[in-house]
Protein backbone atom coordinates (compact mmCIF):
# COMPACT_ATOMS: atom_id res chain seq x y z
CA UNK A 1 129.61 96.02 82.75
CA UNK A 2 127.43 98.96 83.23
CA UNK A 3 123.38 99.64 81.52
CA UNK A 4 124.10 101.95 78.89
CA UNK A 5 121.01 104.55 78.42
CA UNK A 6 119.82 104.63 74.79
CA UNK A 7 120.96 107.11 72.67
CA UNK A 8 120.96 110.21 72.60
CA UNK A 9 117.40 111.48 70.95
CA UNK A 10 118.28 112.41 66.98
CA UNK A 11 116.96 116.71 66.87
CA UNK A 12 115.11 115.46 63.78
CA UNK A 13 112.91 113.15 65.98
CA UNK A 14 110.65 115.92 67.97
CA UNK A 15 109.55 117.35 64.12
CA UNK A 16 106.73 115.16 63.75
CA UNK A 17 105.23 113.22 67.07
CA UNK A 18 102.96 110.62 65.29
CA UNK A 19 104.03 107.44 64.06
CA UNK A 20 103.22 106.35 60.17
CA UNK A 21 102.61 103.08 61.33
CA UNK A 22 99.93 103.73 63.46
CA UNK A 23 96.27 103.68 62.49
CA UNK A 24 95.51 107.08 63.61
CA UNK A 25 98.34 108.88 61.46
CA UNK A 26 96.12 109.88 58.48
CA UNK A 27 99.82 109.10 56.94
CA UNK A 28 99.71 105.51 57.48
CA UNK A 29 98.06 104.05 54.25
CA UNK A 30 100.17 106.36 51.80
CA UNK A 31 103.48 105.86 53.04
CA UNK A 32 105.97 103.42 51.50
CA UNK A 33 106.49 99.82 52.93
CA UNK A 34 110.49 100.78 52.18
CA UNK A 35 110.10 103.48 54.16
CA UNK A 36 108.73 102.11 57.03
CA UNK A 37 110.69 99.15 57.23
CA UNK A 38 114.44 101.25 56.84
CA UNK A 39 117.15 100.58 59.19
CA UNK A 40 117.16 103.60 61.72
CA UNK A 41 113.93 104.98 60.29
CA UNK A 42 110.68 106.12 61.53
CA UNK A 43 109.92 103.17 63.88
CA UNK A 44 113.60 103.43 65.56
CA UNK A 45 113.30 106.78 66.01
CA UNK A 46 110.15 106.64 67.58
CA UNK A 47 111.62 104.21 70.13
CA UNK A 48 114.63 105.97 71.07
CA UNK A 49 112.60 108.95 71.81
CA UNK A 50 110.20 106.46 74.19
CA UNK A 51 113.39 105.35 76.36
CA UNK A 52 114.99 108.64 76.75
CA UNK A 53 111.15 110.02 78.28
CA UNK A 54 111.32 106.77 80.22
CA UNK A 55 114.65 107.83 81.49
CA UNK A 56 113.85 111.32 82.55
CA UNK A 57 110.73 110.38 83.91
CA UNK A 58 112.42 107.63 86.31
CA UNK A 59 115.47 110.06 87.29
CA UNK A 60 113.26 112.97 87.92
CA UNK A 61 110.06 110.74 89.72
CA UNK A 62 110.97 107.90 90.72
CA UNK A 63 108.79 104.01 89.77
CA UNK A 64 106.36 105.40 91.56
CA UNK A 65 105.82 108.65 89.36
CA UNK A 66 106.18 106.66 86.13
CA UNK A 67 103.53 107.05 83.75
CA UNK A 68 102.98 106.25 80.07
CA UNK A 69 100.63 109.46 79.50
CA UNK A 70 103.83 110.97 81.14
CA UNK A 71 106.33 109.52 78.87
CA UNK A 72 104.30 110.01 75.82
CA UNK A 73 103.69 113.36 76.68
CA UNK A 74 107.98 114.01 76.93
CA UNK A 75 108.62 112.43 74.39
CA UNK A 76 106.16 113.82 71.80
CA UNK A 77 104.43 110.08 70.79
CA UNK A 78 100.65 109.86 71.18
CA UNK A 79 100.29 108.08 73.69
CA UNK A 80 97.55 105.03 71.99
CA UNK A 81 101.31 104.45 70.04
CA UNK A 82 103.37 103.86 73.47
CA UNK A 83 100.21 101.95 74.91
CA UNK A 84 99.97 99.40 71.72
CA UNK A 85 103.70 99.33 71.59
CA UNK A 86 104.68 98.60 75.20
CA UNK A 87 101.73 97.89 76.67
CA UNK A 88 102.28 99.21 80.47
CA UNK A 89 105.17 100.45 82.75
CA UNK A 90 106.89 97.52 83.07
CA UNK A 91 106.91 96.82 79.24
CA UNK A 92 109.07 100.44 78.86
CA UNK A 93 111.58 99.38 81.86
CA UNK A 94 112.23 95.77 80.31
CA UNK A 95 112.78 97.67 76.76
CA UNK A 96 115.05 100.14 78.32
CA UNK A 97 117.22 97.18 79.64
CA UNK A 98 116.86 95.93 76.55
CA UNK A 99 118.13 98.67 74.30
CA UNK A 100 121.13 98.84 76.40
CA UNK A 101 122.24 95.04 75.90
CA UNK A 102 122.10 96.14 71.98
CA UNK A 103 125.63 98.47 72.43
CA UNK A 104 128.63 97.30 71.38
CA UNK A 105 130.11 97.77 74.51
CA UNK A 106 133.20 95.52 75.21
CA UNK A 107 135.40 95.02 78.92
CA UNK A 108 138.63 96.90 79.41
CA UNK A 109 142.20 95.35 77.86
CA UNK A 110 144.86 96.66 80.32
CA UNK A 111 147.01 94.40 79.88
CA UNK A 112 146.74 92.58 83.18
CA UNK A 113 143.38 90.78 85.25
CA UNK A 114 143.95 93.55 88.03
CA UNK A 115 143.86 96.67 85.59
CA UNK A 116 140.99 95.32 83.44
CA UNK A 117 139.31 95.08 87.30
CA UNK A 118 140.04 98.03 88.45
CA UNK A 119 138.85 99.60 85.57
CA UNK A 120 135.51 97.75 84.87
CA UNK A 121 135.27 99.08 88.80
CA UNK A 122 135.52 102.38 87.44
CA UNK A 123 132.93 102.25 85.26
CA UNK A 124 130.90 100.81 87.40
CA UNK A 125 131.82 103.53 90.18
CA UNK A 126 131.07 105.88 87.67
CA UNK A 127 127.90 104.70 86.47
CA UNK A 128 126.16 104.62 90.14
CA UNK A 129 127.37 108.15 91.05
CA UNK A 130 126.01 109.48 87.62
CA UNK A 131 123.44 112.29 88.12
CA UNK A 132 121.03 111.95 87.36
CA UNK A 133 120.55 108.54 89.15
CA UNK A 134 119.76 106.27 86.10
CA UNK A 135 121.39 103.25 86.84
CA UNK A 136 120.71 103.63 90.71
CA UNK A 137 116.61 104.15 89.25
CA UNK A 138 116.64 101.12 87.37
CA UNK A 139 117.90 98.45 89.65
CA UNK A 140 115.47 99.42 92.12
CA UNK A 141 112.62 99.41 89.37
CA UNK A 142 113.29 96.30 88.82
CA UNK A 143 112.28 94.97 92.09
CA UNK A 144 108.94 96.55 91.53
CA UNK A 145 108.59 95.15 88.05
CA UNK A 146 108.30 91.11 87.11
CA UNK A 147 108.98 92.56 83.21
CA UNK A 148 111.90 95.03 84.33
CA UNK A 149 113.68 92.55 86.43
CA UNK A 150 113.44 90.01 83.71
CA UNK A 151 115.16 92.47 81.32
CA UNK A 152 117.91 93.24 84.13
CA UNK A 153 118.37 89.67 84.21
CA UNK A 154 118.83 89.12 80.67
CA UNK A 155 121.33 92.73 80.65
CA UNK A 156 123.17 91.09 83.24
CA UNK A 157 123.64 87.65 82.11
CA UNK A 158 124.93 89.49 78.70
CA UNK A 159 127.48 91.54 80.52
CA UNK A 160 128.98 88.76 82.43
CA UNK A 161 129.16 86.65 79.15
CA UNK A 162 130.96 90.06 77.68
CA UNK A 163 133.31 90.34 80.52
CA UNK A 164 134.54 86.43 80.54
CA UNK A 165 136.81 87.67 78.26
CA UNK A 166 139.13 89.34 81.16
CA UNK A 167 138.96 86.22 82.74
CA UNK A 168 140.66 84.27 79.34
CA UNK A 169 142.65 86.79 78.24
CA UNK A 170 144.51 86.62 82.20
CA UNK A 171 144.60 82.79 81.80
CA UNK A 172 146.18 82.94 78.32
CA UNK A 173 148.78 85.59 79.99
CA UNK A 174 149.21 82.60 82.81
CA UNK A 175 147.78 84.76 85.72
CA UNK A 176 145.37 82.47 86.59
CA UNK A 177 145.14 78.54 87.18
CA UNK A 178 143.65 76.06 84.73
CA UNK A 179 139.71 76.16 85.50
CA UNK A 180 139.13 79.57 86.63
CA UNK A 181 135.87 80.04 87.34
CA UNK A 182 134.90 83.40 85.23
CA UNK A 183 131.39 84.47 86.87
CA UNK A 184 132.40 83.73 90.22
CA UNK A 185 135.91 85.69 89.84
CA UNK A 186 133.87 88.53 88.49
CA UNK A 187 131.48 88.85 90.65
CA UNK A 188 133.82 88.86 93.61
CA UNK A 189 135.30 92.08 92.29
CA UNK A 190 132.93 93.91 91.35
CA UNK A 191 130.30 93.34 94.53
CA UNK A 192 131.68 95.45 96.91
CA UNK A 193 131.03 98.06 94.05
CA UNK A 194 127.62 97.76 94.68
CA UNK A 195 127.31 96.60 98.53
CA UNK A 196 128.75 99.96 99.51
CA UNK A 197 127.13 102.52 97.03
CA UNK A 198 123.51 100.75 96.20
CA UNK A 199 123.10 98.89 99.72
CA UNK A 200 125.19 101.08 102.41
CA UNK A 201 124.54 104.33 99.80
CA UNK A 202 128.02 105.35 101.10
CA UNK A 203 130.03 108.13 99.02
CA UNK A 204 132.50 106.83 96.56
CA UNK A 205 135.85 106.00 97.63
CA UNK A 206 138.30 106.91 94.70
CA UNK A 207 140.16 103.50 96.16
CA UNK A 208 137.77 101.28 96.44
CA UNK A 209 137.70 99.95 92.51
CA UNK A 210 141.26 99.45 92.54
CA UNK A 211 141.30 97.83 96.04
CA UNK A 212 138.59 95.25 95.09
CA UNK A 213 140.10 94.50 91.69
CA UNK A 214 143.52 93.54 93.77
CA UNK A 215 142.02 91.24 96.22
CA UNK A 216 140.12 88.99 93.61
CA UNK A 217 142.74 88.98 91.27
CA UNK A 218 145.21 87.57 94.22
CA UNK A 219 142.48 85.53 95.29
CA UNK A 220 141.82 84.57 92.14
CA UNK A 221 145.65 83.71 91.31
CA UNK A 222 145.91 81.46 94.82
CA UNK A 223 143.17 79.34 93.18
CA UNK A 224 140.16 80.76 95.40
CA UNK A 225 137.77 80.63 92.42
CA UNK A 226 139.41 77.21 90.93
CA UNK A 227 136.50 75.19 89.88
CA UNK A 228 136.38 71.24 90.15
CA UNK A 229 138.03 69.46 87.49
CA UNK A 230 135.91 67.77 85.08
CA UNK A 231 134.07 64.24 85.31
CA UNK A 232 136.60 60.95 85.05
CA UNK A 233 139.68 63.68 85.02
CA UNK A 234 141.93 61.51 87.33
């Protein structure tokens, strides 16, 4: 349930830095409308090397050393293409965010609601102890950011939906009661995740995914996230 940084840059992509679509690129009114419009060509290429500058920049300086001469400058794009394209800071962050919602990314199947916990805790574990920081960089961009926090909402809001499908597969199993509320269950074991390594900034504890994952799925089991049954239900 983890941002997932885009992908890795293609070695083809540094060979030319201007984009054909842009006004300046004396190859602009020659090239081919097929060309430029191709799945995976030119223009996604040209993006994927924007988010992976945008990445290094925020691991190595921070929000407050993010800049988009900076970012064009790493990743090779002139920079009147990553003005006109995302406009400011904030409009890289929220497409970062963005471009990690578009994975195909799906939540563990253990086999039971406390494995697929305990290893979505993993991940998550994982993913805020990864150097360099990228996760830890974004959330707290996003507080500093309307745009970025936006996107983080929206990343969010699609991992949740994603990971609802622990939550049915342990009902269908019978490990949880009828009306099992999914966002609140997952939530509940996957905050101390983030309580103790993004608030307290405490060093990992190799128990601590498996530990949370057990006490919501008994919670969860004794009917602790058992929402109200529905209107006119006697």
């Amino acid at each position: 349930m983890t941002p997932s940084a885009p992908r890795p840059q293609d070695p083809q992509d540094s060979q030319d830095s201007q984009d054909p679509q842009d006004p300046q690129d004396p190859r602009a009114a020659g090239a081919a409308p097929a060309a430029r419009r191709r799945p995976g060509g030119r223009t996604a290429r040209i993006r994927a090397q924007v988010l992976d500058a945008v990445l290094a920049e925020l691991a190595e300086h921070g929000y407050d050393g993010l800049t988009m001469d900076a970012v064009a400058a790493r990743a090779g794009v002139h920079r009147a293409t990553v003005y006109r394209r995302w406009g400011d800071v904030g409009g890289l962050l929220a497409d970062v965010l963005d471009a990690a919602g578009e994975d195909d990314w799906q939540p563990p199947d253990t086999g039971s609601l406390e494995g697929d916990l305990a290893a979505l805790n993993h991940e998550i574990q994982d993913a805020l102890t990864a150097q360099p920081p990228i996760m830890a960089a974004l959330i707290a961009a996003s507080f500093r950011s309307e745009k970025a926090d936006h996107a983080q909402r929206r990343l969010w809001e699609d991992r949740y939906a994603r990971c609802e499908a622990v939550v049915g597969r342990a009902a269908e199993r019978g490990e949880l009661p009828p009306r099992t509320d999914a966002r609140r269950l997952l939530i509940a074991a996957t905050a101390p995740l983030y309580h103790q390594l993004v608030l307290l900034r405490t060093p990992p504890d190799p128990n601590l995914p498996g530990q949370a994952a057990r006490a919501a799925s008994l919670a969860a089991a004794a009917g602790a996230f058992t929402g109200p049954p529905p209107a006119g239900d006697a």
